[in-house]
Protein backbone atom coordinates (compact mmCIF):
# COMPACT_ATOMS: atom_id res chain seq x y z
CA UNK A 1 0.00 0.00 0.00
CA UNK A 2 1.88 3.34 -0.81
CA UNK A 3 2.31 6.00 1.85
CA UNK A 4 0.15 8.59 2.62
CA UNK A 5 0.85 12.29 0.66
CA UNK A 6 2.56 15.15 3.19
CA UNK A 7 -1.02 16.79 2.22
CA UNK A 8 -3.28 14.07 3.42
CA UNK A 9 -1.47 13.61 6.71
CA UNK A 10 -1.94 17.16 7.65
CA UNK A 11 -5.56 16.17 7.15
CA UNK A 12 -5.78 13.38 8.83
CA UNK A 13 -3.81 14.78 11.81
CA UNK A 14 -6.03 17.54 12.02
CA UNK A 15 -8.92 15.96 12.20
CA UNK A 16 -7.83 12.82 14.42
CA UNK A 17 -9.14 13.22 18.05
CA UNK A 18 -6.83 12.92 20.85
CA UNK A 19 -8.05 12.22 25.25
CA UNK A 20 -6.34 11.91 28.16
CA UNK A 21 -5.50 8.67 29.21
CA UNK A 22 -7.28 8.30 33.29
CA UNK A 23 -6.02 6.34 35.80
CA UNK A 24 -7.69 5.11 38.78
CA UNK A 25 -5.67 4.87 42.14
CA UNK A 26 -7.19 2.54 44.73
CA UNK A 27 -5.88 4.65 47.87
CA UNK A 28 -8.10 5.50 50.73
CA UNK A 29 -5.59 8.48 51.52
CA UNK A 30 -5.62 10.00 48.23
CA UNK A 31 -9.57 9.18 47.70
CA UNK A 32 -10.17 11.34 51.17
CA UNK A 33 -7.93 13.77 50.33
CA UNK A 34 -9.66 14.21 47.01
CA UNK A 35 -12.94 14.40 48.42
CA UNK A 36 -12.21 16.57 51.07
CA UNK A 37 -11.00 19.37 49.25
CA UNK A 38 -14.26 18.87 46.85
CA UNK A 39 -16.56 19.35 49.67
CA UNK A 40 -14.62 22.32 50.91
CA UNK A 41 -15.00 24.43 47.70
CA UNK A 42 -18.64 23.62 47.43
CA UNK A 43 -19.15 24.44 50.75
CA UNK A 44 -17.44 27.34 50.05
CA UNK A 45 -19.06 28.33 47.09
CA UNK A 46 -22.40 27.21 48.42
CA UNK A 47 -22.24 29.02 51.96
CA UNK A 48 -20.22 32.36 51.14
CA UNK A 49 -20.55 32.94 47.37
CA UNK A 50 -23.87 32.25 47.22
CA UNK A 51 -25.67 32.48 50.53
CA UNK A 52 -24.06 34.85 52.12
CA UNK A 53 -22.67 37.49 49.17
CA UNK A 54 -25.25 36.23 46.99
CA UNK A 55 -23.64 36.30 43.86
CA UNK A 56 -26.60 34.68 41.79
CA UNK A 57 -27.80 38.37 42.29
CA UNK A 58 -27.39 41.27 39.73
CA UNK A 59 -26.36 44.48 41.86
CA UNK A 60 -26.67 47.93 41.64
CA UNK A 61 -24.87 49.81 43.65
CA UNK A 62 -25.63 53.49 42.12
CA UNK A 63 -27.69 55.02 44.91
CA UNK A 64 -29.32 57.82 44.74
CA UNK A 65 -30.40 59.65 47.65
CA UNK A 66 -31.88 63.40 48.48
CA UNK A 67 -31.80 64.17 52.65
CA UNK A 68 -33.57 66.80 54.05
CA UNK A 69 -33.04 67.57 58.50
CA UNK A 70 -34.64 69.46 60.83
CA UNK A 71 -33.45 70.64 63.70
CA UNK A 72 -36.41 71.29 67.06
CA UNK A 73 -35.55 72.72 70.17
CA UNK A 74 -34.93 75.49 72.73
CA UNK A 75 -31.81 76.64 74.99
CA UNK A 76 -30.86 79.28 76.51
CA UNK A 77 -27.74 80.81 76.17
CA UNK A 78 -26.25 84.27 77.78
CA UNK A 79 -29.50 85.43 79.09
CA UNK A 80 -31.38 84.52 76.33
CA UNK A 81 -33.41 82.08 74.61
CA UNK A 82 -32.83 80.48 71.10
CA UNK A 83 -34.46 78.81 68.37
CA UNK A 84 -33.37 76.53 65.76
CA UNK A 85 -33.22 79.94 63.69
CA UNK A 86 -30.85 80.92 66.19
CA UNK A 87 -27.62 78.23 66.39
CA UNK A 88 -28.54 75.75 63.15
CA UNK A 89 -26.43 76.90 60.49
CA UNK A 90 -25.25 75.27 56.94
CA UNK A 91 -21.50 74.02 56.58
CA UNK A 92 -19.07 76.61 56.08
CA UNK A 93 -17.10 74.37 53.40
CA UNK A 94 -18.61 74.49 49.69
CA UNK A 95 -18.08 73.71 46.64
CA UNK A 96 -16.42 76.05 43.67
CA UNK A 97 -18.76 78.70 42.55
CA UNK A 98 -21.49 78.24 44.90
CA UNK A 99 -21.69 81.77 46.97
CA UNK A 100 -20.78 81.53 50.55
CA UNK A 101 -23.96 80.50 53.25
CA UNK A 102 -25.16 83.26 55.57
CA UNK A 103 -23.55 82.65 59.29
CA UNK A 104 -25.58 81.41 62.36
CA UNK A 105 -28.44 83.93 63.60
CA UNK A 106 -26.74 84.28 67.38
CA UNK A 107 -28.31 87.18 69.35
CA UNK A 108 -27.73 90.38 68.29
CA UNK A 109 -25.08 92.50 70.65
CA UNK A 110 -26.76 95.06 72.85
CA UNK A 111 -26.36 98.52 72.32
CA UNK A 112 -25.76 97.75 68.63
CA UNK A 113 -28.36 100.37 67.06
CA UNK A 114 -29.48 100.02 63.54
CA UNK A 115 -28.15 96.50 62.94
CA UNK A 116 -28.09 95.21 59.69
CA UNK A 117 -28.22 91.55 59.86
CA UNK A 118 -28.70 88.59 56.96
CA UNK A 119 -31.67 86.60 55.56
CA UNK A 120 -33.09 83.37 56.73
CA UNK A 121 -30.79 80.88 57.32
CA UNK A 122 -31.37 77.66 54.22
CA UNK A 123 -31.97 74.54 56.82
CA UNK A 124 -32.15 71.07 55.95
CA UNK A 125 -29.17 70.21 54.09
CA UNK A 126 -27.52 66.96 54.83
CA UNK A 127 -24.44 68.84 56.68
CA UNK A 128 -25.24 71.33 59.40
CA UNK A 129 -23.67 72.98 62.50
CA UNK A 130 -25.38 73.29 65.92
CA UNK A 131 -23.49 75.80 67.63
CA UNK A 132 -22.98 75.22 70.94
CA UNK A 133 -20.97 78.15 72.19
CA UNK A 134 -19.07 81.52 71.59
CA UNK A 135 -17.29 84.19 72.02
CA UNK A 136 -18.22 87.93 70.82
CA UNK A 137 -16.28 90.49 70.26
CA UNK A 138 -18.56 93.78 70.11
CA UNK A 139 -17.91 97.39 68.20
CA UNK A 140 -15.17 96.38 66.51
CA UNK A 141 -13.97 99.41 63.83
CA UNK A 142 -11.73 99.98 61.23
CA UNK A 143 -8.43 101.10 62.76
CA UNK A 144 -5.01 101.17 65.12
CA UNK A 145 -4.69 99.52 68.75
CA UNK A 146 -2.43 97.03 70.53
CA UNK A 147 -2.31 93.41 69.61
CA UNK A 148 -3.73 90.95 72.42
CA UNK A 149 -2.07 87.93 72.08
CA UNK A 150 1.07 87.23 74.43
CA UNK A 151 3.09 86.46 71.04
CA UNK A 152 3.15 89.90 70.13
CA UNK A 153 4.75 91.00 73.49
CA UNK A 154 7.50 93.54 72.82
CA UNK A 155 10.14 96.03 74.57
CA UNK A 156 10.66 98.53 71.41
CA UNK A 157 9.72 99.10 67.80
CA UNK A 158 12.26 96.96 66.71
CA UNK A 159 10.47 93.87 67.80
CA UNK A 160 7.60 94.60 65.55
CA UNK A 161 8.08 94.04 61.74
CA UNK A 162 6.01 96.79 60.04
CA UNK A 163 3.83 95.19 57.40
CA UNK A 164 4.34 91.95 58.72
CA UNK A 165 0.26 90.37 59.02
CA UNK A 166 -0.58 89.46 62.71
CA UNK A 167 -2.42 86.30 63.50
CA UNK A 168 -5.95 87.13 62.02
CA UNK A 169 -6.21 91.05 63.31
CA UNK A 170 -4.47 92.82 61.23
CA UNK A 171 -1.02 94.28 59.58
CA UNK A 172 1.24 95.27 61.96
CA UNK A 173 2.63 98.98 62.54
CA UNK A 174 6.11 98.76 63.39
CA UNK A 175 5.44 100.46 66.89
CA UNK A 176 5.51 98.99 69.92
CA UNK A 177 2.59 100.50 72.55
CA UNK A 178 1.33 99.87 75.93
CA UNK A 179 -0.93 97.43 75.72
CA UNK A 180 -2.16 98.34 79.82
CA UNK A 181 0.00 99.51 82.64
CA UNK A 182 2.25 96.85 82.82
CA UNK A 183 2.52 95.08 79.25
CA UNK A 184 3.52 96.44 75.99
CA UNK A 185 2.39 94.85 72.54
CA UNK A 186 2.97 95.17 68.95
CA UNK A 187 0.45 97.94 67.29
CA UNK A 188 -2.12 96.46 64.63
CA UNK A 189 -3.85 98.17 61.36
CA UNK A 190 -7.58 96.35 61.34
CA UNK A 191 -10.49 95.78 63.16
CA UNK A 192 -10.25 97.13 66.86
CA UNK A 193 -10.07 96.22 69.48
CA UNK A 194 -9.22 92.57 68.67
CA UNK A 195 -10.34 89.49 69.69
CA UNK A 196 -9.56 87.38 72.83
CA UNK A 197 -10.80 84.00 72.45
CA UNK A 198 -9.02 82.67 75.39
CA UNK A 199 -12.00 83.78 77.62
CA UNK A 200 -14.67 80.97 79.39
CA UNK A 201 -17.47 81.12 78.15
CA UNK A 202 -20.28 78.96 78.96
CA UNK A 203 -21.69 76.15 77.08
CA UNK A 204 -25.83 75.48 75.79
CA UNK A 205 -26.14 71.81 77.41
CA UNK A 206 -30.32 72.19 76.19
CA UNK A 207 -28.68 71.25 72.99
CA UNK A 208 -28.27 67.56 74.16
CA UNK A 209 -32.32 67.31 74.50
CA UNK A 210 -32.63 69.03 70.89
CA UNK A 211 -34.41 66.71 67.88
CA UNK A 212 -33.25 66.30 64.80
CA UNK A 213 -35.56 64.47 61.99
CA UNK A 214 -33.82 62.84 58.87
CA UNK A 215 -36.20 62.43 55.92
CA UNK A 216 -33.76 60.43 53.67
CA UNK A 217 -35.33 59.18 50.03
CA UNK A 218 -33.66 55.65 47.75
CA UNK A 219 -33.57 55.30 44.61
CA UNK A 220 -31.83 52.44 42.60
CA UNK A 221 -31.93 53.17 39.03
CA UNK A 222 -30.75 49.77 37.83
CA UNK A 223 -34.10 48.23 38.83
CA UNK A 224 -36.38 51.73 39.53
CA UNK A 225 -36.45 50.87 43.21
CA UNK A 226 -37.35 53.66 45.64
CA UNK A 227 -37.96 54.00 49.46
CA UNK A 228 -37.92 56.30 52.46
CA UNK A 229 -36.86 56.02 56.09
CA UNK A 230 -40.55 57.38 56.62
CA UNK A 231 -43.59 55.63 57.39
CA UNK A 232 -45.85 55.20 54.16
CA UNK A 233 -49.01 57.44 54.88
CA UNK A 234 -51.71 55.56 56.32
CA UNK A 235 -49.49 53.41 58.24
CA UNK A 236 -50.28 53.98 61.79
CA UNK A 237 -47.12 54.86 62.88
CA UNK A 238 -46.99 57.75 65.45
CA UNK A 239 -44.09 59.53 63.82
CA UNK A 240 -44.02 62.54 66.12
CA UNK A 241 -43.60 60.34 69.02
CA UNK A 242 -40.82 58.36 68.12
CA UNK A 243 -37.08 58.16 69.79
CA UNK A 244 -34.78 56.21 67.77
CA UNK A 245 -32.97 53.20 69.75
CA UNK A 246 -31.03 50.99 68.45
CA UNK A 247 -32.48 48.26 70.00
CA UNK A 248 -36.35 49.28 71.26
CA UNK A 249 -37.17 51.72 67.66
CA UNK A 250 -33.97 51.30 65.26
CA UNK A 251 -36.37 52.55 62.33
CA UNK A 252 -37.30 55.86 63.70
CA UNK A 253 -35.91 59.04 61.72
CA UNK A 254 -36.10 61.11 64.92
CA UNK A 255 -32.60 61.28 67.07
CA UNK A 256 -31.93 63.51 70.06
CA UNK A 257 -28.80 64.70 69.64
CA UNK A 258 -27.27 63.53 72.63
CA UNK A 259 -27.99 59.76 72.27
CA UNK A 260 -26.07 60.50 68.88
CA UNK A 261 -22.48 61.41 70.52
CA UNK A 262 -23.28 59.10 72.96
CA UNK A 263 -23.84 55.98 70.30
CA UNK A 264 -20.87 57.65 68.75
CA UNK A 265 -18.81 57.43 71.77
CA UNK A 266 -18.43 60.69 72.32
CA UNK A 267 -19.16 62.59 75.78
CA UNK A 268 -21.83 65.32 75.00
CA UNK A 269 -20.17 68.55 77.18
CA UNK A 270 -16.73 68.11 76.36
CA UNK A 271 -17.50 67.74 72.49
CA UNK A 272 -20.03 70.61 73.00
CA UNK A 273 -17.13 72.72 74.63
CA UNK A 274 -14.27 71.69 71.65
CA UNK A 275 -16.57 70.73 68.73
CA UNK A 276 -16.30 68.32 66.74
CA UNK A 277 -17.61 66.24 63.55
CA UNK A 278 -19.82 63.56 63.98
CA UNK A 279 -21.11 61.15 60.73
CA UNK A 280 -24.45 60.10 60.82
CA UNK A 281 -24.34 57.10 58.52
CA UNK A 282 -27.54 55.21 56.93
CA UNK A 283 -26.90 51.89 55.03
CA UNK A 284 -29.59 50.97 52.47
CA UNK A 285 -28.76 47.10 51.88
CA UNK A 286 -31.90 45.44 49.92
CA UNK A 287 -32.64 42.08 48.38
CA UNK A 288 -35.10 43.09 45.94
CA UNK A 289 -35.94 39.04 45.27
CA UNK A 290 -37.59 39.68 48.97
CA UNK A 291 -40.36 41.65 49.86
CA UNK A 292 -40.33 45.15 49.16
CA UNK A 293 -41.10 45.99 52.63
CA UNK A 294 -38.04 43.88 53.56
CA UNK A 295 -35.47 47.18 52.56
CA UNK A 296 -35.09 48.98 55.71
CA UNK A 297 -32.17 51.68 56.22
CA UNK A 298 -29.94 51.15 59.63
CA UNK A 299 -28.31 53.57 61.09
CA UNK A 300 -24.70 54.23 62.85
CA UNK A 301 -22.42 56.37 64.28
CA UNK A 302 -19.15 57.75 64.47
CA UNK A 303 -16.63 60.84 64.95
CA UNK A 304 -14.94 61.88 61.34
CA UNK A 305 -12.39 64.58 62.50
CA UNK A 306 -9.80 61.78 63.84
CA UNK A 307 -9.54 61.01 67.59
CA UNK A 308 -9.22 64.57 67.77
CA UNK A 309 -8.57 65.15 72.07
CA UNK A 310 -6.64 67.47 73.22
CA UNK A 311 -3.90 67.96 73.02
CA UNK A 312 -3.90 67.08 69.70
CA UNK A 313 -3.45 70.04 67.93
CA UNK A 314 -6.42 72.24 66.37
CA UNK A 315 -8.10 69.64 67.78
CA UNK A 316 -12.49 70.48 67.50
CA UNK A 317 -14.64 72.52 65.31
CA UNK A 318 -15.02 76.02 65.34
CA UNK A 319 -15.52 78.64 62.97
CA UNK A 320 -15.58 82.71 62.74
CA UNK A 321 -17.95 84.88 61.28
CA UNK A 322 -19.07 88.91 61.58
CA UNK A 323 -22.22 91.20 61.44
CA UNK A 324 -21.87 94.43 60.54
CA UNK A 325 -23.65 97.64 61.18
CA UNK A 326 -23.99 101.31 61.41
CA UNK A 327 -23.02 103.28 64.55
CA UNK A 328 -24.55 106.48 65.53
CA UNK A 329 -21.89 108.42 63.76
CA UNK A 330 -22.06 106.95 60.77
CA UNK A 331 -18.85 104.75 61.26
CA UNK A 332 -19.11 100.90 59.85
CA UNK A 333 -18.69 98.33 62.74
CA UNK A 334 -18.94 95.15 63.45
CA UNK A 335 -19.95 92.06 66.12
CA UNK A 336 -17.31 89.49 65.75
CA UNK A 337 -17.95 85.83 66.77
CA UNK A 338 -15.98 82.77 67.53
CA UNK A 339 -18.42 79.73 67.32
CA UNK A 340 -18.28 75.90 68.19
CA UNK A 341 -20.33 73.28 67.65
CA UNK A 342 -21.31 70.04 66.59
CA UNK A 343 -21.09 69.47 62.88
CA UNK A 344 -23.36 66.61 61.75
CA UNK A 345 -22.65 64.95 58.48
CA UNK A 346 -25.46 62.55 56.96
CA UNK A 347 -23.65 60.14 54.77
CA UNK A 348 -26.30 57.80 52.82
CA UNK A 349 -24.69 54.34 51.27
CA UNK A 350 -25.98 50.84 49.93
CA UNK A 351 -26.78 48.70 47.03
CA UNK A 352 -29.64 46.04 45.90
CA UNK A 353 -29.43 43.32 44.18
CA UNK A 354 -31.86 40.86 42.22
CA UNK A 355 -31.30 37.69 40.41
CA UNK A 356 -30.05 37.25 37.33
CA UNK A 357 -29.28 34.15 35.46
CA UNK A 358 -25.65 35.58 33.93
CA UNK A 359 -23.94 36.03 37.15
CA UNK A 360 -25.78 32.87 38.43
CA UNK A 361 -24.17 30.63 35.53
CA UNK A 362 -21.07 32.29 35.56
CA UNK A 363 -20.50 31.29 39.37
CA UNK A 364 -21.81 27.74 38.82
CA UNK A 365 -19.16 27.08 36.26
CA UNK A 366 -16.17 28.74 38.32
CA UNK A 367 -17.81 26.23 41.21
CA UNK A 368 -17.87 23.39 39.14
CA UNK A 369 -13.99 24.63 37.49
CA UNK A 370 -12.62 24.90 40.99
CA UNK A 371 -13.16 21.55 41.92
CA UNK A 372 -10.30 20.42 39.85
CA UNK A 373 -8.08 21.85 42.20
CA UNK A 374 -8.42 18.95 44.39
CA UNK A 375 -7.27 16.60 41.13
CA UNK A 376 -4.06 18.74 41.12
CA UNK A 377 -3.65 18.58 45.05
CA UNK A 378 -3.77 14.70 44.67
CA UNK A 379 -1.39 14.50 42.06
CA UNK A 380 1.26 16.54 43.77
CA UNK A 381 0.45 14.07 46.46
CA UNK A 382 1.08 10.52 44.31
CA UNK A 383 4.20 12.08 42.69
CA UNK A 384 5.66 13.55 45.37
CA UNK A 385 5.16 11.69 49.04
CA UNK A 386 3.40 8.37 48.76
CA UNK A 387 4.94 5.28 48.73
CA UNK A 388 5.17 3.59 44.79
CA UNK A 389 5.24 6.94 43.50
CA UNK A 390 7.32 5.91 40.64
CA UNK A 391 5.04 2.85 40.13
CA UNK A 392 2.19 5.87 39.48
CA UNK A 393 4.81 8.12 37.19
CA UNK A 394 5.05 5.30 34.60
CA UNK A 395 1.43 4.59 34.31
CA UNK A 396 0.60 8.43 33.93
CA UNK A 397 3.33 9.48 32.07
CA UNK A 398 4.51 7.61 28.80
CA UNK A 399 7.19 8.56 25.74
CA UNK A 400 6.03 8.03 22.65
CA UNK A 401 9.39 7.08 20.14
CA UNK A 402 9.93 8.80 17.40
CA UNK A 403 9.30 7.88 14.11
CA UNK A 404 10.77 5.24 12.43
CA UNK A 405 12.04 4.42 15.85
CA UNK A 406 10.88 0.60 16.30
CA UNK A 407 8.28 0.80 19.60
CA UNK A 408 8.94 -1.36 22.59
CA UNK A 409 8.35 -4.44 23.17
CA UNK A 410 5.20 -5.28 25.12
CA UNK A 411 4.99 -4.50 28.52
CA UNK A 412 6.01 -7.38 31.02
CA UNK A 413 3.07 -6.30 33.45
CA UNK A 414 0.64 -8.24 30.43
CA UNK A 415 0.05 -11.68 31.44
CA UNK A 416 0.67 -14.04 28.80
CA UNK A 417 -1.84 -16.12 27.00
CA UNK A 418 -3.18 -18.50 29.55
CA UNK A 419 -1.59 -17.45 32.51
CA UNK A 420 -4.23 -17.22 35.51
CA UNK A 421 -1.81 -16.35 38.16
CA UNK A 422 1.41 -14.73 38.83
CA UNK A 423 0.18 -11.45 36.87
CA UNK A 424 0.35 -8.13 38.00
CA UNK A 425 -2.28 -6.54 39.59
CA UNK A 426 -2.34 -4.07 36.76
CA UNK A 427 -5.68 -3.98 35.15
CA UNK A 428 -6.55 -2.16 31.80
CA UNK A 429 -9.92 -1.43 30.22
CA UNK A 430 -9.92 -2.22 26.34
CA UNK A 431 -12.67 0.45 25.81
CA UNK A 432 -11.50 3.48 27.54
CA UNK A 433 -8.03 3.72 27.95
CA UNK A 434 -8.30 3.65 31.95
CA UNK A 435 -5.68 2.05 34.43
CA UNK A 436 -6.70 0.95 37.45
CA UNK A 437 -3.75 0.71 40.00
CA UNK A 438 -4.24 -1.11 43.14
CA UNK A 439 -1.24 0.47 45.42
């Protein structure tokens, strides 16, 4: 018969089919090993991936959320009693082009005639100040007068660099003045007189009893989900008399302000004396392939300006900010005023998911794929540590001669024609291809 064309054995080669060859090893060592590392990755994949992280699930973790606070209560403070009007105020950090929000509405200095003072303060945003205490400066004007802080100390002009600007009062002079009988201090160019903030002044503890009511609305585009932290109408619930708990009402959008530093671990008068930053955080995590009724927000809290205790430098929240008006002579003056507070920031987070049958398949066959691993972990094992290791190398490995090479003779583990004993224990299948070793 002639031989095959080059040409038709590229055919044939292509076409021709080629399997591993399997082996079975009778081993109750390797056989537990094997199925021991099966079970683990399906319990794995069974218990965390899809249980507990539920990755058969399509998520969406877009939120969208709108907040809206409100702020109820009344202190009193220096003789006089405030509203919500009077110490709520927006955050003093904003964004690039927005214009600047109008300071807290704090009392009004006496003997300040013809005061000019700002519009409503915008409430209701989802970062706010509740001002807790501060320090006024009254009838400040435009002009010259002795710098207050011990810094500035001096003994002649030379000690004062004219031009040079002082720590937020002004430029200085270049002369050195009496500052009272006994202490002389650089001259300032500003706003007199200037401002000591190193008084005591006391601190609004009413603020602990204040209310403050989150109204916090979903929305999860992926699947057009949307829900509040509020009651739907016709519900029952007596909204105006709730107190969130943690425990006893953990769905109630009411918090007094003091169980908040307190389930922030925070102790109310000393962070009402510093200030501070404090993150009110609600967690919207829903399985939409529940009940929609089932995707309720839960709420925690923590402090977001650091450890922050003294003495940790700058260590609190407090901010500055002015009123101005017109004296009786026509000059321009001004009520300075030191706050601190508390500064609340809401921060809204979660995702939903819902089944879908692409992530479902795609974590089935990385189940099913993983499995294997065990087939590799039981191979390193025969190759490697157990005794007739070689015995399994030469039934799983075999060289194939090259051509024209003549091939080996039969292997002696064959029993001869009509032999019945003295064999190996060697078996081979005549259909599959499979070993079976007995070790």
């Amino acid at each position: 018969m002639p031989a095959p064309r080059p040409g038709t054995r590229c055919v044939t080669a292509f076409f021709s089919y080629e399997t591993a060859k399997s082996v079975v090893v009778r081993s109750w060592v390797v056989g537990a090993v094997n199925r021991g590392v099966q079970l683990l990755i399906l319990a794995y994949f069974i218990g965390w991936v899809f249980l507990h992280e539920k990755a058969y699930q399509v998520r969406d973790t877009a939120i969208e959320s709108s907040v809206v606070t409100k702020v109820k209560g009344v202190g009193r403070y220096a003789g006089r009693v405030l509203d919500a009007a009077d110490y709520v105020t927006p955050p003093q950090v904003r964004g690039a082009g927005t214009p600047p929000p109008p300071p807290p509405q704090f009392p009004l200095p006496g003997g300040a005639g013809g005061g000019q003072g700002h519009g409503a303060v915008p409430q209701g945003t989802s970062v706010f100040v509740v001002v807790t205490k501060q320090i006024l400066t009254e009838n400040q004007a435009q002009g010259v007068c002795p710098q207050s802080e011990a810094e500035y100390r001096c003994r002649a002009d030379r000690d004062c660099r004219a031009g040079s600007p002082a720590t937020g009062s002004g430029l200085l002079t270049g002369r050195c003045v009496p500052y009272n009988g006994t202490l002389r201090t650089c001259e300032v160019r500003g706003w007199c007189p200037p401002e000591v903030d190193s008084v005591d002044v006391p601190v609004m503890l009413e603020a602990e009893n204040f209310t403050l009511l989150i109204k916090n609305s979903v929305r999860f585009p992926l699947f057009g989900f949307e829900r509040a932290n509020l009651p739907p109408p016709g519900s029952g619930a007596e909204l105006g008399r709730c107190r969130f708990h943690p425990e006893r009402q953990p769905l109630c959008p009411i918090l007094r302000l003091g169980d908040v530093v307190r389930l922030a671990g925070q102790d109310f008068p000393t962070l009402a004396a510093t200030g501070g930053v404090l993150g009110i955080k609600i967690g919207w995590v829903c399985d939409l392939d529940r009940a929609w009724e089932r995707c309720l927000p839960r709420y925690s809290f923590t402090r977001l300006d650091g450890l922050a205790r003294p003495p940790a430098p700058a260590s609190g929240y407090n901010f500055r900010h002015a009123r101005y008006y017109r004296w009786q002579d026509g000059t321009e003056r001004r009520t300075l005023t030191k706050a601190f507070g508390i500064r609340f920031d809401v921060l809204v987070y979660g995702n939903a998911g819902k089944f879908g049958i692409v992530p479902t398949l795609i974590n089935m066959v990385a189940a099913f794929t993983s499995i294997g691993v065990g087939t590799v972990l039981c191979d390193i094992i025969l190759l490697n540590f157990l005794k007739g290791a070689e015995h399994y190398k030469a039934r799983k490995f075999e060289e194939v001669p090259e051509a024209g090479v003549p091939a080996a003779p039969a292997s002696p583990t064959a029993c001869p024609p009509g032999v019945l004993g003295g064999c190996s224990r060697d078996k081979q299948s005549t259909d599959s291809g499979t070993f079976s070793l007995g070790l």
